[in-house]
Protein backbone atom coordinates (compact mmCIF):
# COMPACT_ATOMS: atom_id res chain seq x y z
CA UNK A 1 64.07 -82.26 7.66
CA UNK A 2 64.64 -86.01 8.03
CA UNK A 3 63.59 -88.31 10.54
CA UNK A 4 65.92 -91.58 11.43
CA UNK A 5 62.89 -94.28 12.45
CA UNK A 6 62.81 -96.05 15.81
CA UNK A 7 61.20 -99.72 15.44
CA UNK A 8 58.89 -100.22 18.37
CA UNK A 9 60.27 -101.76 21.62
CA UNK A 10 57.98 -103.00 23.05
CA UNK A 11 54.87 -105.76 21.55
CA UNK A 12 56.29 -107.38 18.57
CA UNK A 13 56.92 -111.08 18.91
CA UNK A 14 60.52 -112.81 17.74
CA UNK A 15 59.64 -113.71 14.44
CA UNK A 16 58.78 -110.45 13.69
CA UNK A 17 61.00 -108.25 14.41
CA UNK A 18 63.10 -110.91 12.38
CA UNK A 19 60.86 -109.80 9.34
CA UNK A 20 61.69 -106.11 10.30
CA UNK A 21 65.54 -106.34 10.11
CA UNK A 22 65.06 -107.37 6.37
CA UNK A 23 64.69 -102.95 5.79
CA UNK A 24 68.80 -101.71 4.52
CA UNK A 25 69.61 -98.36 6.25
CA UNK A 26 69.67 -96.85 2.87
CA UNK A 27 65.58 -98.25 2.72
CA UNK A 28 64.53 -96.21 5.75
CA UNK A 29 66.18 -93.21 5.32
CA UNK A 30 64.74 -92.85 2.02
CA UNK A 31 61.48 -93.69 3.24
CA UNK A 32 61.07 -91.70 5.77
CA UNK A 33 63.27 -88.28 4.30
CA UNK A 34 59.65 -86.58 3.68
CA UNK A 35 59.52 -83.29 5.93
CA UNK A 36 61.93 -80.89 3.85
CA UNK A 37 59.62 -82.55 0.64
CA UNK A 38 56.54 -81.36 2.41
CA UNK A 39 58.07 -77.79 3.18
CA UNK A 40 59.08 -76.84 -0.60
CA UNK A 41 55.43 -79.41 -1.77
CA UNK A 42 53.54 -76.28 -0.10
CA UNK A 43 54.69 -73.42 -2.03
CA UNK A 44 51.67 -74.01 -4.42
CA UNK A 45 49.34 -74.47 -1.69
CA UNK A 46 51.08 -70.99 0.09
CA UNK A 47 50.27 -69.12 -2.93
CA UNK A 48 46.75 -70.30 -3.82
CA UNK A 49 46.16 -69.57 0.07
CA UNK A 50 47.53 -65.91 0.04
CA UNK A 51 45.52 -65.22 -3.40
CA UNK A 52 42.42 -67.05 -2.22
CA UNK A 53 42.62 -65.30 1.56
CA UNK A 54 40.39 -62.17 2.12
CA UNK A 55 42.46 -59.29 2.07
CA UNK A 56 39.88 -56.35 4.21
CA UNK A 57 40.40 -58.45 7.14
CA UNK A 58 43.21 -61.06 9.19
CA UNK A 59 45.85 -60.74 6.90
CA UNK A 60 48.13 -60.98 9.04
CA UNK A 61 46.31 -63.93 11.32
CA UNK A 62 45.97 -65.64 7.96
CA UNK A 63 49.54 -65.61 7.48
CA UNK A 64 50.49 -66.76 11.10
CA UNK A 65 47.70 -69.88 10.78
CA UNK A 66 49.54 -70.56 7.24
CA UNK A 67 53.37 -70.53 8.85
CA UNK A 68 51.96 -72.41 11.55
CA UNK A 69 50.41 -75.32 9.18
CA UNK A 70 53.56 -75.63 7.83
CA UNK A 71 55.17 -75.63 10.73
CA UNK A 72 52.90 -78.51 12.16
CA UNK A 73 53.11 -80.48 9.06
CA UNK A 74 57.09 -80.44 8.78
CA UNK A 75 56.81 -81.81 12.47
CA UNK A 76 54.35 -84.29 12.12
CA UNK A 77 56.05 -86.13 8.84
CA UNK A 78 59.46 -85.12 9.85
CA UNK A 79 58.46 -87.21 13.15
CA UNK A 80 57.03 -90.48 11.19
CA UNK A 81 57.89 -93.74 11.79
CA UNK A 82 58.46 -96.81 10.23
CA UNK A 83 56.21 -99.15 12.00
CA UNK A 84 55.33 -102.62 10.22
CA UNK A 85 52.05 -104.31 10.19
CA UNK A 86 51.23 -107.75 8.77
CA UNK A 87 48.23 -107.99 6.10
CA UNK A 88 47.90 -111.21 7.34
CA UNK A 89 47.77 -111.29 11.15
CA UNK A 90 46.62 -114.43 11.99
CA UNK A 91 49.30 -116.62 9.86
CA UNK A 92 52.01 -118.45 11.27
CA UNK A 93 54.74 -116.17 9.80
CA UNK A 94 52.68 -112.60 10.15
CA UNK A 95 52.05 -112.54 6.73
CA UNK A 96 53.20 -109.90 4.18
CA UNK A 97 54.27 -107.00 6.33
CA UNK A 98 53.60 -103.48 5.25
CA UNK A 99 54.05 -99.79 6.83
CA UNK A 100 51.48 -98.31 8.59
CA UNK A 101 51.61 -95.37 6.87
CA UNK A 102 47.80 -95.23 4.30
CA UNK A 103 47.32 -92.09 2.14
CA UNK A 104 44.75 -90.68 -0.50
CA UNK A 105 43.82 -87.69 -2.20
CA UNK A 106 41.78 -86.17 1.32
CA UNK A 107 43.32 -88.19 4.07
CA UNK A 108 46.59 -89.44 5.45
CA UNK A 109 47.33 -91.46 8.29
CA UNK A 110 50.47 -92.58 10.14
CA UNK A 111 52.37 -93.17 13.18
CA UNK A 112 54.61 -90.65 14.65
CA UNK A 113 56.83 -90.10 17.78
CA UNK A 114 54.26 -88.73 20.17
CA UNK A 115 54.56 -86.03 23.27
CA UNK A 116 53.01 -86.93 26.45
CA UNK A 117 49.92 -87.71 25.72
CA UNK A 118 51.09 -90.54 23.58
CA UNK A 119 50.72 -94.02 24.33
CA UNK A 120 52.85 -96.30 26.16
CA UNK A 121 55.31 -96.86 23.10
CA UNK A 122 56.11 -93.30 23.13
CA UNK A 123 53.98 -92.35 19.47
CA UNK A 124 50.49 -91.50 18.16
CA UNK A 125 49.05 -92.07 15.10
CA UNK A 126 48.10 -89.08 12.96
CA UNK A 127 46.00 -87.78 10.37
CA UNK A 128 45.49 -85.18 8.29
CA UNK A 129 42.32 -84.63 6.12
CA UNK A 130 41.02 -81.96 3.62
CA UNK A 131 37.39 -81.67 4.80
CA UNK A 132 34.91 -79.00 3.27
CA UNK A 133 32.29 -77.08 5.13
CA UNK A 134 30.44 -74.13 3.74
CA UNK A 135 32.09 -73.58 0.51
CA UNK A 136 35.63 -73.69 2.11
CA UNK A 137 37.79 -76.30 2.15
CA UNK A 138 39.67 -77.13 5.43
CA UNK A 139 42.71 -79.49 6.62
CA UNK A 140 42.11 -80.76 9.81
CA UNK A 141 44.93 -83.07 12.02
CA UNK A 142 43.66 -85.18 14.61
CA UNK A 143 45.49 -87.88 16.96
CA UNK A 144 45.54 -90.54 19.06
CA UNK A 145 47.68 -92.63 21.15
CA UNK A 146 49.26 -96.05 19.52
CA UNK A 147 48.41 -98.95 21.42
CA UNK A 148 50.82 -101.14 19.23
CA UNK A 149 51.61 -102.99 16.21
CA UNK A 150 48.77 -105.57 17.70
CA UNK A 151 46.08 -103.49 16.53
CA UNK A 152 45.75 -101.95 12.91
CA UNK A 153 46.09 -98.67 13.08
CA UNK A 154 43.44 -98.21 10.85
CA UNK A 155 41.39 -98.88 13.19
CA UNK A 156 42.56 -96.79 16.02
CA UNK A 157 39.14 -93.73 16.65
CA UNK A 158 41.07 -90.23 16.06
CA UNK A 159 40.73 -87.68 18.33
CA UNK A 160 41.65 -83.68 19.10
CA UNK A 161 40.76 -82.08 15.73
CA UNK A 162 43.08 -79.44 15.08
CA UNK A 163 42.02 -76.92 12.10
CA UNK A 164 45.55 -76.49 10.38
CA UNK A 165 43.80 -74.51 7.35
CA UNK A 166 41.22 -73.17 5.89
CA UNK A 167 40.53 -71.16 2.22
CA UNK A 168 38.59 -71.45 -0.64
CA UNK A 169 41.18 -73.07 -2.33
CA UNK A 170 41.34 -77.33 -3.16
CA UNK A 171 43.59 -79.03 -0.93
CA UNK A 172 45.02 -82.92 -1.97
CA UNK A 173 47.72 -84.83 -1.39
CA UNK A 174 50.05 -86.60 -3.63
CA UNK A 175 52.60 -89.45 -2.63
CA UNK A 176 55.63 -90.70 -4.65
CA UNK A 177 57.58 -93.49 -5.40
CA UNK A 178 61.32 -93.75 -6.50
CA UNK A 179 62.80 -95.99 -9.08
CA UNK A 180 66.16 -97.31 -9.03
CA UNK A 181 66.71 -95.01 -12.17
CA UNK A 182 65.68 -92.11 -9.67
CA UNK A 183 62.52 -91.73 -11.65
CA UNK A 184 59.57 -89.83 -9.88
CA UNK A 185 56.50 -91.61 -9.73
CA UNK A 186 52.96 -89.67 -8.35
CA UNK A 187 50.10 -90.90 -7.15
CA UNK A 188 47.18 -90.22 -4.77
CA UNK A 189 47.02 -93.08 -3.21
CA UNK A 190 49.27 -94.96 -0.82
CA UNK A 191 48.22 -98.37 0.90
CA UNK A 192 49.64 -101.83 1.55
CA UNK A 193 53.21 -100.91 0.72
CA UNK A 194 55.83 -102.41 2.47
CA UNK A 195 57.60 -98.75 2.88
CA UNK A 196 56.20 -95.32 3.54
CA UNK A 197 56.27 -92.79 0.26
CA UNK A 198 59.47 -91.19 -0.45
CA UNK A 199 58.09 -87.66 -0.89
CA UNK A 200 54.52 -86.68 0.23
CA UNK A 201 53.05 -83.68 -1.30
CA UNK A 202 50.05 -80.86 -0.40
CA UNK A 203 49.24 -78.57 -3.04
């Protein structure tokens, strides 16, 4: 699953959204071609789950919370966006620009089209975090709407937690970089980049 970005419409003053056409077509799609990654990323996680699962009882409402994580997860990076911010706000020229997109090994957070409930430019930012709570861990999405590139989105407060899963199993995430050699690079951390990761992966 890929997702071709949107740039905001609405809130982003003439000089930048002249830094923003700087991105090649080839840039974003790569960028943002993360949901079938996060699909075949969670096979490892699927199995670990099913071994990890008790078997006497909810099998089969295991299963269904599982295929529904995934399902949720697909959406939700399938649906990002690439939405810059400046590290430098209050400059003349905005400053280095970077994506709002900020992972690590527990927690990422980013901006995707929204439903409804999302703010008045139409997306929400997101966030997903491995959390543990008596001896299990747990991955829990909350949301909230996105004012606009005006405000870090750091900084927006997360609502509507949403248990996705929950095992006795250890749940991170991992977030890659391509060379121009199309070497794989892994890390768990993401932040300050001027593109989102090029594969994200939950095991």
């Amino acid at each position: 699953m890929t997702a071709k970005p949107t740039l905001p419409k609405h809130g982003l003053p003439k000089s930048t959204l002249r830094g923003v056409r700087g991105f090649t077509l080839i840039e974003v799609l790569a960028a943002l071609a993360i949901g079938s990654a996060v699909i075949v990323a969670t096979a490892a996680l699927i199995h670990n789950v099913a071994l990890n699962f008790d078997r006497r009882t909810g099998v089969v409402g295991r299963a269904d919370q599982l295929l529904l994580a995934i399902e949720r997860l697909a959406a939700d990076f399938g649906a990002a966006r690439l939405v810059p911010q400046s590290l430098a706000p209050q400059s003349a020229g905005g400053g280095n620009r970077r994506a709002a997109f900020v992972g690590g090994s527990t927690e990422v957070r980013f901006v995707a089209a929204g439903g409804t409930v999302a703010g008045l430019q139409g997306e929400e930012v997101v966030s997903l975090t491995a959390e543990e709570r008596d001896d299990r861990s747990q991955l829990v999405r909350r949301r909230a709407p996105w004012p606009g590139p005006r405000m870090p989105f750091e900084n927006v407060a997360l609502r509507d937690p949403v248990l996705l899963l929950e095992g006795k199993v250890e749940i991170a995430f991992a977030f890659a970089s391509l060379a121009t050699d199309g070497t794989v690079t892994w890390s768990d951390t993401w932040s300050g980049q001027p593109l989102p990761p090029r594969l994200v992966r939950l095991s």
